[in-house]
N, C-alpha and C. Protein backbone atom coordinates (compact mmCIF):
# COMPACT_ATOMS: atom_id res chain seq x y z
N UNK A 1 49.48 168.32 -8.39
CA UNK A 1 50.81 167.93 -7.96
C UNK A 1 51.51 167.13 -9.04
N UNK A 2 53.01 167.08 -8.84
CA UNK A 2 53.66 166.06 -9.75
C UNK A 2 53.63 164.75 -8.95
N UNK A 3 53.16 164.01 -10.19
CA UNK A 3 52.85 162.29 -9.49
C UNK A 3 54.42 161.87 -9.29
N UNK A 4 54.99 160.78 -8.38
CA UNK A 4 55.99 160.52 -8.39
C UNK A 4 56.51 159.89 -9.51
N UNK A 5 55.51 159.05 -10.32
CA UNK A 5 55.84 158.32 -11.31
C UNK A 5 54.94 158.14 -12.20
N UNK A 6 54.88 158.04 -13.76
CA UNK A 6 53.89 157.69 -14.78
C UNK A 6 53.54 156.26 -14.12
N UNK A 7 51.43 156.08 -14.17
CA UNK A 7 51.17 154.77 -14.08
C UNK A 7 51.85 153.89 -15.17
N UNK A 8 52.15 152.23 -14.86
CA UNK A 8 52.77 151.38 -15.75
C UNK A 8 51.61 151.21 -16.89
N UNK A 9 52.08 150.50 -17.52
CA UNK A 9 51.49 150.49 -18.70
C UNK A 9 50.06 149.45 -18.58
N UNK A 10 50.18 148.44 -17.62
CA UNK A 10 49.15 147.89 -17.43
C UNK A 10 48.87 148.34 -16.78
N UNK A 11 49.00 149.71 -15.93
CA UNK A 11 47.59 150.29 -15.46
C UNK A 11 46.82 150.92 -16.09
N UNK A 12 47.54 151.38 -17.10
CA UNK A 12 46.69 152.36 -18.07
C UNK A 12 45.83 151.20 -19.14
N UNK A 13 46.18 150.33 -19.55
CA UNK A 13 45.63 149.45 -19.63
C UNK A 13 44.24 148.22 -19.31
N UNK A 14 44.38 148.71 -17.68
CA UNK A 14 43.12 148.71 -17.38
C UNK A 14 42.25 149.72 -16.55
N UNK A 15 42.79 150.66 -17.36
CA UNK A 15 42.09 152.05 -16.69
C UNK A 15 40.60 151.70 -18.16
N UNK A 16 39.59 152.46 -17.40
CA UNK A 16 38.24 152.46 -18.51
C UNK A 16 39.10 153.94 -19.40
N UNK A 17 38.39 153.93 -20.32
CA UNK A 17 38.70 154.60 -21.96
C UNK A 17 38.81 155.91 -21.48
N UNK A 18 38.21 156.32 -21.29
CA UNK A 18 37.63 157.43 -21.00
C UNK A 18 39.09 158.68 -20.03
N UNK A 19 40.05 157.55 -19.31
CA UNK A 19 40.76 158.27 -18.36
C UNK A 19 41.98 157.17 -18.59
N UNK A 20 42.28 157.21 -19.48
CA UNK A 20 43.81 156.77 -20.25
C UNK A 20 44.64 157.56 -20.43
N UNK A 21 44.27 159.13 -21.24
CA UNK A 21 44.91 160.12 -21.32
C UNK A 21 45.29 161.05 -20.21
N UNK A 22 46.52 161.84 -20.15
CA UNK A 22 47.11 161.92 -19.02
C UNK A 22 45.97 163.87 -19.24
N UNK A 23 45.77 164.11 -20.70
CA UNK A 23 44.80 165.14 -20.66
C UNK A 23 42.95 164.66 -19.87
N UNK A 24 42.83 164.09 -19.83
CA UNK A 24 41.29 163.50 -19.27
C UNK A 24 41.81 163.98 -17.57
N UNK A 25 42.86 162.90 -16.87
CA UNK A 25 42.95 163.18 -15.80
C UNK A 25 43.33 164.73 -15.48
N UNK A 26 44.04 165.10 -16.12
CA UNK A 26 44.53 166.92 -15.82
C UNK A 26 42.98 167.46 -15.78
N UNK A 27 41.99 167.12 -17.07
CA UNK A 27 41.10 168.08 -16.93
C UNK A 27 40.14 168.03 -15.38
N UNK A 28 40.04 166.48 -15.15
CA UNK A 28 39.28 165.78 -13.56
C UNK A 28 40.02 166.72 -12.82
N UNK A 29 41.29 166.97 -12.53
CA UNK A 29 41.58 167.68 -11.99
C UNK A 29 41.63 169.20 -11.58
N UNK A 30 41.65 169.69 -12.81
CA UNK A 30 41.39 171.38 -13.26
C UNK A 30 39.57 171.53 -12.58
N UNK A 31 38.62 170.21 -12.84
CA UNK A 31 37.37 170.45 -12.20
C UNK A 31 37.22 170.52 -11.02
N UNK A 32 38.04 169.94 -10.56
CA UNK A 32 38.20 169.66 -8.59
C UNK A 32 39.07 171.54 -7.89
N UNK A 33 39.57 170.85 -8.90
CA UNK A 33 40.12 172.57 -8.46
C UNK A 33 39.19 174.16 -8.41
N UNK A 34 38.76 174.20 -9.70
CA UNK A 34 37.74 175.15 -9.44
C UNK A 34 36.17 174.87 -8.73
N UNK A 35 36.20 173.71 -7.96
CA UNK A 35 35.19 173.50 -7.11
C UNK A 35 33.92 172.97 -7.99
N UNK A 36 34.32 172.14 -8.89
CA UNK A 36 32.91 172.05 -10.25
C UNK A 36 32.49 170.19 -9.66
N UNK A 37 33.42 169.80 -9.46
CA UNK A 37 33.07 168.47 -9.26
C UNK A 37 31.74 167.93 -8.84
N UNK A 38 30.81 168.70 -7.79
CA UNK A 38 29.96 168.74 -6.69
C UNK A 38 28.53 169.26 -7.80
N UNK A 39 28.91 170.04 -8.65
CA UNK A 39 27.71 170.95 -9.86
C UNK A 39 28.09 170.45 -10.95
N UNK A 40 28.99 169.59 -11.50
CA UNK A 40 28.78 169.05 -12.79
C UNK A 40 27.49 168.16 -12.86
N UNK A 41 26.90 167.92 -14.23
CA UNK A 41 25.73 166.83 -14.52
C UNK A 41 26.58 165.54 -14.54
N UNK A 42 27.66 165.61 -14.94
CA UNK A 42 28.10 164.28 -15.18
C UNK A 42 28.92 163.66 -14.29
N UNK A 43 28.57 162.57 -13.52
CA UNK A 43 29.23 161.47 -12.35
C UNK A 43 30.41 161.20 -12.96
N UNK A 44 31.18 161.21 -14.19
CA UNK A 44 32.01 160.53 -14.50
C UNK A 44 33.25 161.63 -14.26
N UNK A 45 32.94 162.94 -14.53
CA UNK A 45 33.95 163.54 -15.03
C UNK A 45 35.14 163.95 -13.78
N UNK A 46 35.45 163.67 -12.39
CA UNK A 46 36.10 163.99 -11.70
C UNK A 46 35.88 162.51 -10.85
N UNK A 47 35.96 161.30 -11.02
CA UNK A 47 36.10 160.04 -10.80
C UNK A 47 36.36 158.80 -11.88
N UNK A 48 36.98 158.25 -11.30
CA UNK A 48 37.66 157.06 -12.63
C UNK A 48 36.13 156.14 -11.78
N UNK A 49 35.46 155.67 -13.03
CA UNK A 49 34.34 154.46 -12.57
C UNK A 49 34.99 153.13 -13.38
N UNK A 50 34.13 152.24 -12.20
CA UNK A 50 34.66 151.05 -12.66
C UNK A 50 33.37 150.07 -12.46
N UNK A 51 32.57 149.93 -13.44
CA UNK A 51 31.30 149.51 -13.19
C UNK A 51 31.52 147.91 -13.43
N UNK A 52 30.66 146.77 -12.25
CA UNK A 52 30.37 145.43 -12.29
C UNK A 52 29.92 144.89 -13.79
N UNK A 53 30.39 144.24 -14.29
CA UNK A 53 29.61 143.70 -15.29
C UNK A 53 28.24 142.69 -14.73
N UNK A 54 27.80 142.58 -13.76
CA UNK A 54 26.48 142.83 -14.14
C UNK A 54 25.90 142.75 -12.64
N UNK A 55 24.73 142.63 -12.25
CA UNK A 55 24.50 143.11 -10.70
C UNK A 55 25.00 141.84 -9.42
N UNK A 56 26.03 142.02 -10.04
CA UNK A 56 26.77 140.23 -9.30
C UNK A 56 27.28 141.21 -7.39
N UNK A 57 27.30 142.80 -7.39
CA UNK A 57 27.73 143.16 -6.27
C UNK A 57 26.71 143.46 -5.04
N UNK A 58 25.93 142.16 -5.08
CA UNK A 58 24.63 142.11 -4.35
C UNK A 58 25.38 141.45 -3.38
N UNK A 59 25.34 141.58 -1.67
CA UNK A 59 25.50 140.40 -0.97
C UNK A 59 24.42 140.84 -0.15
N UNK A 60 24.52 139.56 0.96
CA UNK A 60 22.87 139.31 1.64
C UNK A 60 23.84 139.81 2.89
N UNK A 61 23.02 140.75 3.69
CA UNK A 61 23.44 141.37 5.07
C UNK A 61 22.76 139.85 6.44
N UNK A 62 23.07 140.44 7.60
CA UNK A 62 22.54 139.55 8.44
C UNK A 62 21.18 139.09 8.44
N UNK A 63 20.34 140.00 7.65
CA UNK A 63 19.16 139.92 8.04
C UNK A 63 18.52 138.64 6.86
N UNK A 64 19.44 138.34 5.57
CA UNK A 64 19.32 137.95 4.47
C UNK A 64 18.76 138.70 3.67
N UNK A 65 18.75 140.12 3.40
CA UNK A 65 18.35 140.98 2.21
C UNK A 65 19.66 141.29 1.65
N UNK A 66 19.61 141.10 0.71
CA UNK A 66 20.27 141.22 -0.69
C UNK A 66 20.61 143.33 -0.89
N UNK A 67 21.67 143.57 -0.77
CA UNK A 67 22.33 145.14 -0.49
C UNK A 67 23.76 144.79 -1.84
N UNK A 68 23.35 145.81 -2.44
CA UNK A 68 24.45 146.56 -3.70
C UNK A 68 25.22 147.49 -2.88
N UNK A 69 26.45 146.63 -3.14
CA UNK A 69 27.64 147.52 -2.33
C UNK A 69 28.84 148.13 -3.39
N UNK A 70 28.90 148.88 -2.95
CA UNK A 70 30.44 150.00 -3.66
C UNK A 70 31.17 150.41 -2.72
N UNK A 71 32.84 150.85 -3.46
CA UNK A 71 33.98 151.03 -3.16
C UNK A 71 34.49 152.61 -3.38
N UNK A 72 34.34 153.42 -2.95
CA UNK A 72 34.94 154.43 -2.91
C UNK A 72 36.33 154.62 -2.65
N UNK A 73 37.26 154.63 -3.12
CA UNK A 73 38.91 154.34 -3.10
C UNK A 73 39.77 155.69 -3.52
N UNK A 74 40.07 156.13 -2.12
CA UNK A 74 40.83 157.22 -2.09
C UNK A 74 42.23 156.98 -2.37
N UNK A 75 42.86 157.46 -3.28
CA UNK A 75 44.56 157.22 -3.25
C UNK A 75 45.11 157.93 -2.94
N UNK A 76 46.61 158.58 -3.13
CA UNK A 76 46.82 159.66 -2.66
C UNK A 76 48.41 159.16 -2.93
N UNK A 77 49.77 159.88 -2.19
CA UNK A 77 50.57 159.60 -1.77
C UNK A 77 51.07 159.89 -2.77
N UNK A 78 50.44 160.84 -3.50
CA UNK A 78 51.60 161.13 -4.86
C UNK A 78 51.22 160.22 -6.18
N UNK A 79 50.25 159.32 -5.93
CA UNK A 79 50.38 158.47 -6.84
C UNK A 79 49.50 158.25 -7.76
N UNK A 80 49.34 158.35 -9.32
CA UNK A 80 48.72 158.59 -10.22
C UNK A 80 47.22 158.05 -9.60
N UNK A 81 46.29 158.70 -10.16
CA UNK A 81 45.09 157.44 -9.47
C UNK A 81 44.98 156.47 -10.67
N UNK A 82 45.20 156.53 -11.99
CA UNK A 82 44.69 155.44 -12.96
C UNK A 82 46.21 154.44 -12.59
N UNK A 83 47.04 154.60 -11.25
CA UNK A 83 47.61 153.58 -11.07
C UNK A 83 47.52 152.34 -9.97
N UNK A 84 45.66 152.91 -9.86
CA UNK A 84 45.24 151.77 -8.81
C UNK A 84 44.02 150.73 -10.06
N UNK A 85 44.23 151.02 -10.86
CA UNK A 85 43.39 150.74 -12.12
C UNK A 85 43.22 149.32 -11.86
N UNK A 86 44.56 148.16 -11.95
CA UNK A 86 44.72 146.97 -11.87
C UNK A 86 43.71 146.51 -10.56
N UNK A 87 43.86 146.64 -9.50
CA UNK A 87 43.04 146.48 -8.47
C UNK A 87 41.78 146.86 -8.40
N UNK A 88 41.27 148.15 -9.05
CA UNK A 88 39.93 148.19 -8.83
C UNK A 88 39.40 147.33 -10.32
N UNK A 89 39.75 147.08 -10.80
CA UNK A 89 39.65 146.33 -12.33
C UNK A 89 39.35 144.76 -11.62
N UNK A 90 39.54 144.49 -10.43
CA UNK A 90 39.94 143.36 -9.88
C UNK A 90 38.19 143.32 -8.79
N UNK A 91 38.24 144.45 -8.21
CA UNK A 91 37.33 144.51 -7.48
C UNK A 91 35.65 144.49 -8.20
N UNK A 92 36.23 145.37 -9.22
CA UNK A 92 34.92 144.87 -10.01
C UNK A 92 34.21 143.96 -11.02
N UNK A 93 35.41 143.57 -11.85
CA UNK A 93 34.98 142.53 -12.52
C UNK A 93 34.92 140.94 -11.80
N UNK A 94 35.93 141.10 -10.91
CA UNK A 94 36.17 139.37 -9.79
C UNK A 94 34.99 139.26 -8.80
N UNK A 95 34.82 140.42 -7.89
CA UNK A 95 34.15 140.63 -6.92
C UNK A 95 32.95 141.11 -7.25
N UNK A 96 32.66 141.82 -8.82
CA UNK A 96 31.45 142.47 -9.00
C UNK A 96 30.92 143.66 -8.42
N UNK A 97 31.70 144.52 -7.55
CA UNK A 97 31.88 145.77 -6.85
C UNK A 97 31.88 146.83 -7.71
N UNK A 98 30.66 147.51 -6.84
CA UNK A 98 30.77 149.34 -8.29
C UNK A 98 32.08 149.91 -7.39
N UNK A 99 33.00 150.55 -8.09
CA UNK A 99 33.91 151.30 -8.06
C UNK A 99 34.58 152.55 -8.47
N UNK A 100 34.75 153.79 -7.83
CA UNK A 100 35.08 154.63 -7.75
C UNK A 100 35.84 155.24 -7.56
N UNK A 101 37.03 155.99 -8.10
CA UNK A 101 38.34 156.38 -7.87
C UNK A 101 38.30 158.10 -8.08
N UNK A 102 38.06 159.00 -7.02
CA UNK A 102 37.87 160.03 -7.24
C UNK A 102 39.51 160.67 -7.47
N UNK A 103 39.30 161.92 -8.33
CA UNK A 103 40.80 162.66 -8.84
C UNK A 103 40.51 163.81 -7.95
N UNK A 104 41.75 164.34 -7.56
CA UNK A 104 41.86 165.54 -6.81
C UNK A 104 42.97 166.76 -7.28
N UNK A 105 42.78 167.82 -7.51
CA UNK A 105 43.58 169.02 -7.43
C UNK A 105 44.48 168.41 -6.84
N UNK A 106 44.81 168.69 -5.70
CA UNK A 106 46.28 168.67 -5.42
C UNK A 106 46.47 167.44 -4.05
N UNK A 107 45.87 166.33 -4.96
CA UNK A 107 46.06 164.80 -4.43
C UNK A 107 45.69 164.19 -2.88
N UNK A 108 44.82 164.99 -2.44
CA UNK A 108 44.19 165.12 -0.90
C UNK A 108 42.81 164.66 -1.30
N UNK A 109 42.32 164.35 -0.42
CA UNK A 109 41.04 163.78 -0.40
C UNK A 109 40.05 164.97 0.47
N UNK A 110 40.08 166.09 0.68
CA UNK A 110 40.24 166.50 2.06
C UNK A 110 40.69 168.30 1.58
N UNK A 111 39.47 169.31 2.02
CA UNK A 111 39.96 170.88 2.13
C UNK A 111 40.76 170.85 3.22
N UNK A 112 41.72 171.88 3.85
CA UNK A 112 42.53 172.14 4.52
C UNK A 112 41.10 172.31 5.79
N UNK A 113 41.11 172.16 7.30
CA UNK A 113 39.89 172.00 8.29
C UNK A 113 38.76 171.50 7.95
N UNK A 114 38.57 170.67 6.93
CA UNK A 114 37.72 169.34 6.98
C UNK A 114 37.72 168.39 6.11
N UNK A 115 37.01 167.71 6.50
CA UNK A 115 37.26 165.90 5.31
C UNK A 115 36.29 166.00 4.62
N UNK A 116 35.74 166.73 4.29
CA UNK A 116 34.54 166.74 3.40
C UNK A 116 34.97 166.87 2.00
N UNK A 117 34.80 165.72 1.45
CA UNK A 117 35.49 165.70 -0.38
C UNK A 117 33.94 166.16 -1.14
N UNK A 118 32.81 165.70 -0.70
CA UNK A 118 31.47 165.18 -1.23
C UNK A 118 31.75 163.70 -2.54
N UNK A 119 32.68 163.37 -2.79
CA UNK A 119 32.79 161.86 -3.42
C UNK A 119 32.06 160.74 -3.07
N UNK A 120 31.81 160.86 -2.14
CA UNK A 120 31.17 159.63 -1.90
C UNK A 120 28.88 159.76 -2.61
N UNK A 121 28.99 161.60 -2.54
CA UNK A 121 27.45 161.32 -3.11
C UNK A 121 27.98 161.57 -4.96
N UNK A 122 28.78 161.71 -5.45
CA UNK A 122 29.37 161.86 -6.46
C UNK A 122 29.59 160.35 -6.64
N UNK A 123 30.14 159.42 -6.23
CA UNK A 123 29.92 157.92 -6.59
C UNK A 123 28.80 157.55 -6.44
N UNK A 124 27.69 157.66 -5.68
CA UNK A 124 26.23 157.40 -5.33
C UNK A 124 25.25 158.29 -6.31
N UNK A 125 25.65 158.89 -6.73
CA UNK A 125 25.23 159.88 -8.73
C UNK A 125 25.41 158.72 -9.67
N UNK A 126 27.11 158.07 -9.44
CA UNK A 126 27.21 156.95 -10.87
C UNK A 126 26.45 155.87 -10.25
N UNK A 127 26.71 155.40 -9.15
CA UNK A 127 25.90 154.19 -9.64
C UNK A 127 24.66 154.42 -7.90
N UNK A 128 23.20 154.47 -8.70
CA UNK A 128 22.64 154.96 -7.70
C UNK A 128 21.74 153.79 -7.09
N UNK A 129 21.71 152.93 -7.38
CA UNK A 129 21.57 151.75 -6.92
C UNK A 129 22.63 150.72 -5.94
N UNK A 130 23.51 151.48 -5.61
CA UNK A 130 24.24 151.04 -4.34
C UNK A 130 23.72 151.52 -3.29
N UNK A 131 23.77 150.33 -1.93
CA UNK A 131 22.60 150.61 -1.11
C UNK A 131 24.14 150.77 0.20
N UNK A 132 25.04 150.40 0.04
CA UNK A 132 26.03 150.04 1.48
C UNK A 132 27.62 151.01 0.52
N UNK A 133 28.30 151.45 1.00
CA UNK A 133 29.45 151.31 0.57
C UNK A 133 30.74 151.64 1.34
N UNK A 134 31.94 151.44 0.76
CA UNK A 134 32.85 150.80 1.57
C UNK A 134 33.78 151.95 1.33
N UNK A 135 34.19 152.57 2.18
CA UNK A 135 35.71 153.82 1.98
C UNK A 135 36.86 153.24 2.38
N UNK A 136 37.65 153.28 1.14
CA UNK A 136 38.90 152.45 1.40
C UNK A 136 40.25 153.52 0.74
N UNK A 137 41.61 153.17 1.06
CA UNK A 137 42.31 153.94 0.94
C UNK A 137 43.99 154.04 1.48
């Protein structure tokens, strides 16, 4: 789809290297489209990651065991995904949260009769030591 607007400059800014170029995201996209996302080797290539600098995204559940949690962060609405960059940049370096921003063909999270993206075991590929995680959106 056409995004409504180029991300600002500080989003691209704190987008990771890798998905700065507006060619990186087209290609995430061109993969989602021909259904590769799910059979690629590589976790990175059809999700923007946003990895903790260091295992600080431990919290202790009720029981007091210590659980590595991640963010799976669907965008949508037309809107670039490296223009949620600032915020998940926020979630992971402040909060220490693994983070995940999956890209989509044509900006849905979602085939036409079901919600099944598979992103969420595609974020659980990058960082596989998350034990809880959180779908937000």
């Amino acid at each position: 789809p056409d995004y409504t607007s180029p991300p600002l400059p500080s989003a691209i800014d704190a987008t990771p290297e890798a998905f700065r170029s507006d060619a990186a995201v087209d290609a995430a996209r061109e993969y989602d489209a021909k259904g590769l996302c799910q059979t690629l080797d590589d976790p990175h290539a059809c999700q923007i990651i946003f990895s903790p600098p260091s295992s600080s995204s431990k919290l202790s559940n009720n029981k007091g065991k210590e659980e590595e949690v991640g963010v799976v962060f669907y965008g949508g609405a037309l809107v670039d995904p490296r223009g949620y960059s600032p915020m998940m940049t926020m979630l992971s370096e402040k909060y220490g949260l693994s983070v995940a921003v999956p890209i989509f063909a044509d900006d849905l999270a979602f085939k036409f009769g079901t919600c099944e993206s598979g992103r969420v075991a595609l974020a659980q590929q990058a960082f596989p030591n998350v034990t809880k995680w959180v779908l937000a959106g």
